[in-house]
N, C-alpha and C. Protein backbone atom coordinates (compact mmCIF):
# COMPACT_ATOMS: atom_id res chain seq x y z
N UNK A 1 -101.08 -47.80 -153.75
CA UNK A 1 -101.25 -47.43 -155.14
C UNK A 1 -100.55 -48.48 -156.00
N UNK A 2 -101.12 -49.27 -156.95
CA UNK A 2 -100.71 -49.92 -158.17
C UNK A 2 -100.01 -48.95 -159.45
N UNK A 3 -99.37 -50.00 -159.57
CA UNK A 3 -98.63 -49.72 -161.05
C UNK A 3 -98.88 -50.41 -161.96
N UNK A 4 -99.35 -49.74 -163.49
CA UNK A 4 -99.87 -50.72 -164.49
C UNK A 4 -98.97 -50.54 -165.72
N UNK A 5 -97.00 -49.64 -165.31
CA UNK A 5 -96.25 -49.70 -166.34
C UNK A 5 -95.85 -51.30 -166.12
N UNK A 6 -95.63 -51.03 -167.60
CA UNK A 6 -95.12 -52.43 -168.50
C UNK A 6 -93.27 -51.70 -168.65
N UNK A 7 -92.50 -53.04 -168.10
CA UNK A 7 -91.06 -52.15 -168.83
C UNK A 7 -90.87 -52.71 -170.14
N UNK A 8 -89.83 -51.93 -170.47
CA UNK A 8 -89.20 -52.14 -171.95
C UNK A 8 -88.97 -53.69 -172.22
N UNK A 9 -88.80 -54.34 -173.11
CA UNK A 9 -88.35 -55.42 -173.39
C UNK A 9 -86.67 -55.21 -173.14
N UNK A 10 -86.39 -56.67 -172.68
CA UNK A 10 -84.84 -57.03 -171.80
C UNK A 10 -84.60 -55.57 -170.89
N UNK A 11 -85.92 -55.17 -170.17
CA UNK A 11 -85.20 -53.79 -169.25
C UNK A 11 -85.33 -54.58 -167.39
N UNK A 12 -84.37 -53.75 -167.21
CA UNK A 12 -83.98 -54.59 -165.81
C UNK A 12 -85.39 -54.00 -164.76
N UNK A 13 -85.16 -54.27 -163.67
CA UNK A 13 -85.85 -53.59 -162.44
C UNK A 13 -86.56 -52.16 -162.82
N UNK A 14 -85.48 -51.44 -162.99
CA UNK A 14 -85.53 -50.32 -162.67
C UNK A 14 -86.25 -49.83 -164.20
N UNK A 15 -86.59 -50.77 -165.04
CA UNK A 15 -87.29 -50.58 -166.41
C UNK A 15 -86.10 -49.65 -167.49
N UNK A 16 -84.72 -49.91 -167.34
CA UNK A 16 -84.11 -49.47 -168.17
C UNK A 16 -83.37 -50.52 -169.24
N UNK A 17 -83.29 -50.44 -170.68
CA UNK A 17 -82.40 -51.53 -170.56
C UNK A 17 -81.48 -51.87 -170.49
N UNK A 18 -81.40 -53.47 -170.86
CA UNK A 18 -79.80 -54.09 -169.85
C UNK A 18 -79.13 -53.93 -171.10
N UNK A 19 -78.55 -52.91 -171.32
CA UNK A 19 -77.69 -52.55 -172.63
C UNK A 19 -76.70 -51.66 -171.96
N UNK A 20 -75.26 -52.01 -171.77
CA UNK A 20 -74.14 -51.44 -170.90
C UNK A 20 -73.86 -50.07 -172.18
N UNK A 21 -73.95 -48.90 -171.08
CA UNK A 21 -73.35 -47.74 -172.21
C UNK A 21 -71.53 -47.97 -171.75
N UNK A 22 -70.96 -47.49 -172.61
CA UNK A 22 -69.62 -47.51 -172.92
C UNK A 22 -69.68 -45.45 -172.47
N UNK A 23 -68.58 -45.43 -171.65
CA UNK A 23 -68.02 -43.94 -171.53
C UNK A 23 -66.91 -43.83 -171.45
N UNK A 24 -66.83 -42.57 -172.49
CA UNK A 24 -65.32 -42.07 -173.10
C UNK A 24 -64.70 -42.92 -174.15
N UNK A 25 -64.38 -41.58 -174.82
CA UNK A 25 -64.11 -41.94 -176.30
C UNK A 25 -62.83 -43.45 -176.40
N UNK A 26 -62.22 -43.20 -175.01
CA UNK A 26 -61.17 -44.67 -174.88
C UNK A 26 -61.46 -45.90 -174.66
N UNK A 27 -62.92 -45.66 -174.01
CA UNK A 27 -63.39 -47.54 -173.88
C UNK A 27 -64.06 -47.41 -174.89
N UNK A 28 -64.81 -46.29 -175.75
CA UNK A 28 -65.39 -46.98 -177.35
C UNK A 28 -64.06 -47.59 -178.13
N UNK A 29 -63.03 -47.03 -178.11
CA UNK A 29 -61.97 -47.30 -178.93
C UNK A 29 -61.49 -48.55 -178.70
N UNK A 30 -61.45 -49.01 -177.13
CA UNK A 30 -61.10 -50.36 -176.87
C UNK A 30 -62.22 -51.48 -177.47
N UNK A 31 -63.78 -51.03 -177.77
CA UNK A 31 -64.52 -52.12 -178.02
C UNK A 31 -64.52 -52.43 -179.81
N UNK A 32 -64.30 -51.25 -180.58
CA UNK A 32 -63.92 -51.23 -181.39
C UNK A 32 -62.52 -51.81 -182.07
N UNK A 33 -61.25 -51.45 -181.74
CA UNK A 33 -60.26 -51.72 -182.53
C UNK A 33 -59.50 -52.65 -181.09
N UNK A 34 -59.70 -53.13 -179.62
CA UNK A 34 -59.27 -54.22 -179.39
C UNK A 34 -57.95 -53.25 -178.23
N UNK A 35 -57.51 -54.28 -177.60
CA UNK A 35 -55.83 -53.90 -176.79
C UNK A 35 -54.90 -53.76 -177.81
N UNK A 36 -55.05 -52.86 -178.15
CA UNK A 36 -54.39 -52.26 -179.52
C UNK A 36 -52.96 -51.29 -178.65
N UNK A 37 -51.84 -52.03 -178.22
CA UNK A 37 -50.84 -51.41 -177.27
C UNK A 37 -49.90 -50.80 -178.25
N UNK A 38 -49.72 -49.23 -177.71
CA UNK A 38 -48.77 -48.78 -179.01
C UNK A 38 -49.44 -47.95 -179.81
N UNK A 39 -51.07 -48.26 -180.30
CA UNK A 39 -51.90 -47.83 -181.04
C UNK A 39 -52.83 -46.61 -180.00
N UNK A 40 -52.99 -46.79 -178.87
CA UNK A 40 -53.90 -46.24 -178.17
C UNK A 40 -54.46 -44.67 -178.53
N UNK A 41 -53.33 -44.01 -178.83
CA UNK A 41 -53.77 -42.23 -178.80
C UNK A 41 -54.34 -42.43 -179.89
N UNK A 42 -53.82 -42.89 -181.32
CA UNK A 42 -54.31 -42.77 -182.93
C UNK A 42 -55.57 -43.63 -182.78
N UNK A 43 -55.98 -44.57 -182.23
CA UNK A 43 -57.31 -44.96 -181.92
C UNK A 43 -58.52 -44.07 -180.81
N UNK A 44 -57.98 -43.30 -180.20
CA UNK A 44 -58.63 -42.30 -179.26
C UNK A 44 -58.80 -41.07 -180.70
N UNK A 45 -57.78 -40.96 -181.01
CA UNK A 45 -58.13 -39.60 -182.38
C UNK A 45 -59.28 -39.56 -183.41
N UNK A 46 -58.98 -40.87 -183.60
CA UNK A 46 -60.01 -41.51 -184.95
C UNK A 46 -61.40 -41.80 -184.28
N UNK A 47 -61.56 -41.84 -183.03
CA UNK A 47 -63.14 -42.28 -182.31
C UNK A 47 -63.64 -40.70 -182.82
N UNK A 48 -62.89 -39.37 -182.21
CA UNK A 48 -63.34 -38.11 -181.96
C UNK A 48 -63.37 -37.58 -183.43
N UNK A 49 -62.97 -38.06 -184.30
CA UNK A 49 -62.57 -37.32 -185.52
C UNK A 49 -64.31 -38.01 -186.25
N UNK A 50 -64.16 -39.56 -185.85
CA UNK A 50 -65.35 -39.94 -186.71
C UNK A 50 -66.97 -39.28 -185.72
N UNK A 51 -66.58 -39.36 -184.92
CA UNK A 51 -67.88 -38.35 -184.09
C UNK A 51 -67.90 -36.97 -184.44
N UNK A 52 -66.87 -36.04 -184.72
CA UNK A 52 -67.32 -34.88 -185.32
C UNK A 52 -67.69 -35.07 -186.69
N UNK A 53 -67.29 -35.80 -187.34
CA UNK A 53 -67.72 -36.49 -188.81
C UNK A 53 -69.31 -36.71 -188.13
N UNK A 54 -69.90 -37.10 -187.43
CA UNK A 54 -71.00 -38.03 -187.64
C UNK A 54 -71.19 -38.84 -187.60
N UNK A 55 -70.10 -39.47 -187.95
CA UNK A 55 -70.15 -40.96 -188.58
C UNK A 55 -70.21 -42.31 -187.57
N UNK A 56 -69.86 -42.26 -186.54
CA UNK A 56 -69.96 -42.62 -185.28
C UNK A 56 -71.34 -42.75 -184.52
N UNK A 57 -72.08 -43.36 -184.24
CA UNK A 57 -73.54 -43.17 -183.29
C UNK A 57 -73.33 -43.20 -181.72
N UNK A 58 -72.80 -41.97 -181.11
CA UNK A 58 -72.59 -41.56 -180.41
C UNK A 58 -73.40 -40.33 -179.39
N UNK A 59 -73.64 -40.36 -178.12
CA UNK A 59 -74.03 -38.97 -177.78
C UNK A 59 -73.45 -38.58 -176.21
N UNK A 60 -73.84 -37.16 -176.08
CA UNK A 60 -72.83 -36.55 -175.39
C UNK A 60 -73.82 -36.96 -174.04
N UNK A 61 -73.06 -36.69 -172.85
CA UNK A 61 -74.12 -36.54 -171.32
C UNK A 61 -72.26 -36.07 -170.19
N UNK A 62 -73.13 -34.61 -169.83
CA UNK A 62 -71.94 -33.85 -169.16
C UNK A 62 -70.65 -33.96 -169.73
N UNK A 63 -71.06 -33.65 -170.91
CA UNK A 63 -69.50 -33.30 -171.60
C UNK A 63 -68.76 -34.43 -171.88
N UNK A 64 -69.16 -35.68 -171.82
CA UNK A 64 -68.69 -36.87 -172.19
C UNK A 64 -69.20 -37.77 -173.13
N UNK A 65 -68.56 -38.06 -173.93
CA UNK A 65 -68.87 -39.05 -175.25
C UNK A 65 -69.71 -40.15 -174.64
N UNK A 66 -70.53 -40.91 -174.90
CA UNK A 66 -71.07 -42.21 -174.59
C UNK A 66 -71.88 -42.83 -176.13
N UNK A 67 -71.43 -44.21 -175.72
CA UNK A 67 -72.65 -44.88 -176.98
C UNK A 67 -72.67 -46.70 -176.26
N UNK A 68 -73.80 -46.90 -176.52
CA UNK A 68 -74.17 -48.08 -176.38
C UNK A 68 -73.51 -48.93 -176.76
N UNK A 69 -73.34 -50.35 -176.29
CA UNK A 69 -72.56 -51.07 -176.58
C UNK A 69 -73.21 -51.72 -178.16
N UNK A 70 -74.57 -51.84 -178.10
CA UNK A 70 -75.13 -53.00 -179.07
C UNK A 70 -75.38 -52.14 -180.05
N UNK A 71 -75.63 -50.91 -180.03
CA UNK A 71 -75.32 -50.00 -181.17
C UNK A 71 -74.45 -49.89 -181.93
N UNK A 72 -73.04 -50.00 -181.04
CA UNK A 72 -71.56 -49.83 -181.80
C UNK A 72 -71.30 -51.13 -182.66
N UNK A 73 -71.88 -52.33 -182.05
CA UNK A 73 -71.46 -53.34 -182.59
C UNK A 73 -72.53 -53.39 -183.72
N UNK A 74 -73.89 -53.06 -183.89
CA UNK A 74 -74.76 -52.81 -185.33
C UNK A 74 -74.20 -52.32 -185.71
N UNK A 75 -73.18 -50.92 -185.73
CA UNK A 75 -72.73 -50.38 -187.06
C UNK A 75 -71.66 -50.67 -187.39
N UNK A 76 -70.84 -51.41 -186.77
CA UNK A 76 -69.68 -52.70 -187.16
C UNK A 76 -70.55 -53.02 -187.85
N UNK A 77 -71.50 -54.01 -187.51
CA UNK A 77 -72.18 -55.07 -188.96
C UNK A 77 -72.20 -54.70 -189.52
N UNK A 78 -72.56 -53.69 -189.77
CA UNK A 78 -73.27 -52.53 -190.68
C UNK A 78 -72.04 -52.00 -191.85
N UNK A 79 -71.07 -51.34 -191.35
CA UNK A 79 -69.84 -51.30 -191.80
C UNK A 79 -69.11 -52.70 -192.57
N UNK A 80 -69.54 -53.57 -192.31
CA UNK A 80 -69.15 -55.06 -192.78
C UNK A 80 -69.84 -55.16 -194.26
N UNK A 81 -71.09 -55.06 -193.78
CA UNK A 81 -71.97 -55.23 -194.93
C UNK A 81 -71.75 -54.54 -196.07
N UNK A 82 -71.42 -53.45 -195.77
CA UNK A 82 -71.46 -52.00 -197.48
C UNK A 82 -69.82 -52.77 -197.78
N UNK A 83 -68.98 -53.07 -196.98
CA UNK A 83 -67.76 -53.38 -197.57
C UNK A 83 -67.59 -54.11 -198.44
């Protein structure tokens, strides 16, 4: 039997794409605000505070925070820009 799917654009093998998700609210916080030593919990607070806000583009899978890496960094730009 042939297959006549097409994958996603930049999707690997397995037709997913090669876009690394980030899990838990502590490695978003690390891609965001950096080895921030000293800072760590008040940067873990402010990930969860701006996700119940919304404000964050984030979603849940088994009870755990996740968001894309190239997402987080669009709404950095994004956040840059209105500033």
């Amino acid at each position: 039997m042939t297959s006549n799917a097409t994958l996603l654009a930049g999707a690997n093998d397995g037709g997913l794409p090669d876009d690394p998700v980030i899990v838990g609210a502590e490695n978003i916080a690390q891609v965001i605000y950096g080895e921030a030593e000293g800072k760590r919990e008040g940067n873990i607070r402010r990930i969860y505070h701006a996700i119940s806000k919304k404000e964050l583009p984030t979603f849940k899978l088994g009870g755990r925070v996740h968001a894309r890496r190239s997402t987080i960094l669009r709404w950095i730009e994004q956040q840059e820009n209105a500033a």
